[in-house]
N, C-alpha and C. Protein backbone atom coordinates (compact mmCIF):
# COMPACT_ATOMS: atom_id res chain seq x y z
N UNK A 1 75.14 130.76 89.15
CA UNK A 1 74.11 129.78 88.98
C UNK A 1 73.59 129.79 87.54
N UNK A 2 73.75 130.41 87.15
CA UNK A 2 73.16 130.86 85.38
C UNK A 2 74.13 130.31 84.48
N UNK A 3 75.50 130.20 84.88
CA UNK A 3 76.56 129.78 84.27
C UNK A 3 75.89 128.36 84.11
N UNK A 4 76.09 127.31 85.20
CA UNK A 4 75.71 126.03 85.83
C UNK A 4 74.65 125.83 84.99
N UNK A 5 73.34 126.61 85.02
CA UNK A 5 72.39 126.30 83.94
C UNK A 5 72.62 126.34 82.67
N UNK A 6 73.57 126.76 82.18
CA UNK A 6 73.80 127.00 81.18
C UNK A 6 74.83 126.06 80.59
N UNK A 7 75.20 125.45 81.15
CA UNK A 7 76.52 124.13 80.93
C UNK A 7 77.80 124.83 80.88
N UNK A 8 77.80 126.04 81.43
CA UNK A 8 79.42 126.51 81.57
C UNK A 8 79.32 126.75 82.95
N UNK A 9 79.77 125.99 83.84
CA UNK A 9 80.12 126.25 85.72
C UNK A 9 81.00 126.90 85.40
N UNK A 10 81.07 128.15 86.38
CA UNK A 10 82.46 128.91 86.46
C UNK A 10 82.34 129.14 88.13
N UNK A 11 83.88 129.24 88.54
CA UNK A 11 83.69 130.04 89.98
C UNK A 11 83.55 131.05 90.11
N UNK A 12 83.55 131.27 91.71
CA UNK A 12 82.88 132.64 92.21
C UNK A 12 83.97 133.50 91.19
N UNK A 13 85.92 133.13 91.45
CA UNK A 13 86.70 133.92 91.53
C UNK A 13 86.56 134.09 89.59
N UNK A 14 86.05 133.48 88.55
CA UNK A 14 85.96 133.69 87.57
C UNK A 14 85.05 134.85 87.01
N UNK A 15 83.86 134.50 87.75
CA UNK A 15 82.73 135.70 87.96
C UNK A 15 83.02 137.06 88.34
N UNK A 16 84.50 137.17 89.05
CA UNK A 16 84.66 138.53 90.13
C UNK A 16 85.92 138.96 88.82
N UNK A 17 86.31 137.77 87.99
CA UNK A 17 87.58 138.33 86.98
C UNK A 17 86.78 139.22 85.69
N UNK A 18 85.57 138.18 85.66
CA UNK A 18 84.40 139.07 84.51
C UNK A 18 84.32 140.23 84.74
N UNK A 19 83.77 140.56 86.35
CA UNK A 19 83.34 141.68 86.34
C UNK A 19 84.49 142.65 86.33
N UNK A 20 85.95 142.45 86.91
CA UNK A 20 86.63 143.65 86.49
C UNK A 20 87.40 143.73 85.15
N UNK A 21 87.10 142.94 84.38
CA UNK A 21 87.63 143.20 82.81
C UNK A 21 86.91 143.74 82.12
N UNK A 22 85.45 143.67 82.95
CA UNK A 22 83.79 144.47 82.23
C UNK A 22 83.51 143.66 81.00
N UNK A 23 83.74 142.51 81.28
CA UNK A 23 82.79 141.51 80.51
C UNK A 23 81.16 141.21 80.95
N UNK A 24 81.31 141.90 82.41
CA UNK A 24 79.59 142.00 82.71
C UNK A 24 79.51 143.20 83.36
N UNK A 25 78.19 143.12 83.01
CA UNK A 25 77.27 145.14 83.69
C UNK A 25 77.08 144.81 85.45
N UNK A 26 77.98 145.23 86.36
CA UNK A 26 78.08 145.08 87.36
C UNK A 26 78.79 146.25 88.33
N UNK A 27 77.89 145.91 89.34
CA UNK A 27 78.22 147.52 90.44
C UNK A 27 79.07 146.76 91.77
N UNK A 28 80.39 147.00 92.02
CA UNK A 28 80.85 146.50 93.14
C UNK A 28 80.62 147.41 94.44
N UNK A 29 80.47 146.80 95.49
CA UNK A 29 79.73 147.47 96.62
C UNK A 29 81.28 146.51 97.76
N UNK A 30 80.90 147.37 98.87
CA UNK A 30 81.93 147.06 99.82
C UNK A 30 81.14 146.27 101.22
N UNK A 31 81.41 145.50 101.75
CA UNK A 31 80.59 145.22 102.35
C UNK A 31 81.47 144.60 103.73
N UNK A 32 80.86 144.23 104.80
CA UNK A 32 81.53 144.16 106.22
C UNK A 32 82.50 143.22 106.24
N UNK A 33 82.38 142.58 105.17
CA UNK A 33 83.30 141.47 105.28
C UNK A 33 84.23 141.14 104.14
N UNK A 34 84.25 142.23 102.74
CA UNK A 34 84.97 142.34 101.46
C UNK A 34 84.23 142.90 101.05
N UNK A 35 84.18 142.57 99.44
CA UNK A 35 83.26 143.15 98.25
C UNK A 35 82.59 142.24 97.64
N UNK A 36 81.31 142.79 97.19
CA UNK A 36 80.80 141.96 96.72
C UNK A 36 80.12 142.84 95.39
N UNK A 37 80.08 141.67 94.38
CA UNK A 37 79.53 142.18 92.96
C UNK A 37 77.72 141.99 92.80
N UNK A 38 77.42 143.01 92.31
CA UNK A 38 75.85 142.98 92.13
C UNK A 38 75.87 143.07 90.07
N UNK A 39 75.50 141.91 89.59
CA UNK A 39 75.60 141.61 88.53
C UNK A 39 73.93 141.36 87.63
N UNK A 40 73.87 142.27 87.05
CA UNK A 40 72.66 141.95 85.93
C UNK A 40 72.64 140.44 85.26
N UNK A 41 71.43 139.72 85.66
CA UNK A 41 71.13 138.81 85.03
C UNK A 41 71.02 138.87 83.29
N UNK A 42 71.24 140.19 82.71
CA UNK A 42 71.13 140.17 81.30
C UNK A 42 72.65 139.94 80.68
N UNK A 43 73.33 140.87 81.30
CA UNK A 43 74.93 140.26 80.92
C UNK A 43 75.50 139.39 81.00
N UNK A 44 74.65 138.78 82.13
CA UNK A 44 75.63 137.19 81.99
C UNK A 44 74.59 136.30 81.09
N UNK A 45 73.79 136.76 80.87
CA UNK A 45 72.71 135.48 79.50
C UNK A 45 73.50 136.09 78.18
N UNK A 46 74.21 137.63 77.83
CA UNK A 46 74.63 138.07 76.86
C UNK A 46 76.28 137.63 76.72
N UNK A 47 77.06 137.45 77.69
CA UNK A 47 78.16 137.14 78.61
C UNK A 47 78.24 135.11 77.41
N UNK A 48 77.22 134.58 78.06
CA UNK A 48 76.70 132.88 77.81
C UNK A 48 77.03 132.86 76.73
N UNK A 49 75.83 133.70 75.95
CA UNK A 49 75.71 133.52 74.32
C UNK A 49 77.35 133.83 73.55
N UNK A 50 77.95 134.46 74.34
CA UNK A 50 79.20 135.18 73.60
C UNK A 50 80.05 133.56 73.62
N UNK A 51 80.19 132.94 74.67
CA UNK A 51 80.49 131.97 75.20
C UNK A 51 80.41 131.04 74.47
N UNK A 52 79.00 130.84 73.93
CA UNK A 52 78.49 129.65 73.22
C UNK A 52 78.87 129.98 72.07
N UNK A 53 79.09 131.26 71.52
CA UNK A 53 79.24 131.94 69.93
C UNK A 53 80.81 131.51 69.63
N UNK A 54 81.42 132.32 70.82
CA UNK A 54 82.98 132.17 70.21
C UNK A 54 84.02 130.79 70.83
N UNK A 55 83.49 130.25 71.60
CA UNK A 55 84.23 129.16 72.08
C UNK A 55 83.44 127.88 72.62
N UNK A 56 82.64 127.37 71.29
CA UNK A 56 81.82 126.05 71.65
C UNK A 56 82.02 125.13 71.68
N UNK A 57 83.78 124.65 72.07
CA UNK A 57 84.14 123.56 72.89
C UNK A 57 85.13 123.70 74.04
N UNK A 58 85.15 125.24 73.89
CA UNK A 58 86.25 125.80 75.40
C UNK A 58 85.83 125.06 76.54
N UNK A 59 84.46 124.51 76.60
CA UNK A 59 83.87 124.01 78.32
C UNK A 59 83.43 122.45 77.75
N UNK A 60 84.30 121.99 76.12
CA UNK A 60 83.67 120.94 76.62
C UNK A 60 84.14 119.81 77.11
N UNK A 61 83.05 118.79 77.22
CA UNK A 61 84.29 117.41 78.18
C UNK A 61 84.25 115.78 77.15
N UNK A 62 83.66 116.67 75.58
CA UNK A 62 83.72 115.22 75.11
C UNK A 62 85.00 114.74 74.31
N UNK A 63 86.05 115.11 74.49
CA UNK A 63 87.18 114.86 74.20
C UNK A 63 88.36 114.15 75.22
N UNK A 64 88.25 112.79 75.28
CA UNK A 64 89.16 112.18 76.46
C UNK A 64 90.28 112.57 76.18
N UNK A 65 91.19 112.21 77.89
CA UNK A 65 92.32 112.67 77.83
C UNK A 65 93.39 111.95 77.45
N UNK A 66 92.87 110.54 76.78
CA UNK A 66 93.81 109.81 75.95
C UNK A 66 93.95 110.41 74.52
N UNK A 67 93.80 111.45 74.33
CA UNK A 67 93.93 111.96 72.85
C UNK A 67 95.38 112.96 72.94
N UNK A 68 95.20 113.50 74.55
CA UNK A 68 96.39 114.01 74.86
C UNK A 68 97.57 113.18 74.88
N UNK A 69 97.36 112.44 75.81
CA UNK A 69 98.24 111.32 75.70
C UNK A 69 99.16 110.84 74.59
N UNK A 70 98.25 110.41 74.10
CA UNK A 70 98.64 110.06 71.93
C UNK A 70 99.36 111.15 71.78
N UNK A 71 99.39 112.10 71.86
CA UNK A 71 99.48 112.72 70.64
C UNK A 71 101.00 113.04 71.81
N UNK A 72 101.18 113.18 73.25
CA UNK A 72 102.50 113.24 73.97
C UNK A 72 103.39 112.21 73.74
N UNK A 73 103.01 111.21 73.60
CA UNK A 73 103.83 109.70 73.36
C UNK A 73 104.27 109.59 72.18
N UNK A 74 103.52 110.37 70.92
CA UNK A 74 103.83 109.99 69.85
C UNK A 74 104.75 110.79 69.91
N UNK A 75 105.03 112.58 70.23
CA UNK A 75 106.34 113.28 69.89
C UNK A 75 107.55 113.10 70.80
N UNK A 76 106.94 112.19 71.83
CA UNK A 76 108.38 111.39 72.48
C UNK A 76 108.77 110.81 72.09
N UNK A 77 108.56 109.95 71.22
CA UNK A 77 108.94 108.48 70.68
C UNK A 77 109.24 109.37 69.25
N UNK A 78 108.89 110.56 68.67
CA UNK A 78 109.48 111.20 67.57
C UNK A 78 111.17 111.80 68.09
N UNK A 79 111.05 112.43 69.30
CA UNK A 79 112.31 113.05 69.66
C UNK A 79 113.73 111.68 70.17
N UNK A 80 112.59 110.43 70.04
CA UNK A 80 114.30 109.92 70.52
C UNK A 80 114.58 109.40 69.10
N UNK A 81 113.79 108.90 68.59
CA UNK A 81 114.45 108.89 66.98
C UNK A 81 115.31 110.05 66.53
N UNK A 82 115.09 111.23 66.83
CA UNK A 82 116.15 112.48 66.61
C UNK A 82 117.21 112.00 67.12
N UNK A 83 117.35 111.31 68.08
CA UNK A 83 119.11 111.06 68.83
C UNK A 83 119.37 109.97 67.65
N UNK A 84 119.03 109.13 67.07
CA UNK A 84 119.72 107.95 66.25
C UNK A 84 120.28 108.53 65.24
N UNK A 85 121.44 108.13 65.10
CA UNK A 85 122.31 109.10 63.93
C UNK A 85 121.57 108.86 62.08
N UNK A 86 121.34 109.51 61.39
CA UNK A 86 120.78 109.62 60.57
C UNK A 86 122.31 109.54 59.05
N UNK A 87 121.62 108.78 58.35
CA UNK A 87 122.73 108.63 57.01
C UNK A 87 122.43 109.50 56.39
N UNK A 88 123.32 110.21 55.48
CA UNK A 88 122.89 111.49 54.82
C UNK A 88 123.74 110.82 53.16
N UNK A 89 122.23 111.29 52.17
CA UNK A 89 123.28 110.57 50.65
C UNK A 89 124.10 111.58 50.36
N UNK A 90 125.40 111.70 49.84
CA UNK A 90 126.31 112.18 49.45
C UNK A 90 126.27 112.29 47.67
């Protein structure tokens, strides 16, 4: 939920990858039905900032996906020009 406030949503299963790479201060406990992570609200605000520091457009969405596009169409339309036989000066 802190993620979400924070403009980076992540899932549960992203949250449970944090905690075992020890990107957050967290105690896993076993419980009747799996495990569950008990996670300090300070690591994941320290976790955020790292977030916002080193990758401040990894989450973002203002880049449409026609830029992908372009830029796929253009090296298709580069690779069939590679098949047309090319004159070479002598």
């Amino acid at each position: 939920m802190l993620y979400e406030h924070a403009g980076h949503p992540r899932t549960p299963r992203s949250i449970q990858r944090y905690c075992a790479k020890g990107h957050l201060d967290c105690r896993r406990i076993e419980t009747a039905i799996g495990e569950k992570y008990l996670i300090t609200s300070a690591s994941v605000a320290k976790h955020i900032a790292y977030i916002e520091e080193v990758r401040p457009t990894a989450t973002g969405l203002d880049v449409s996906r026609q830029v992908a596009t372009t830029v796929a169409l253009k090296e298709r339309n580069d690779d069939e020009r590679d098949d047309e036989p090319r004159h070479v000066a002598t």
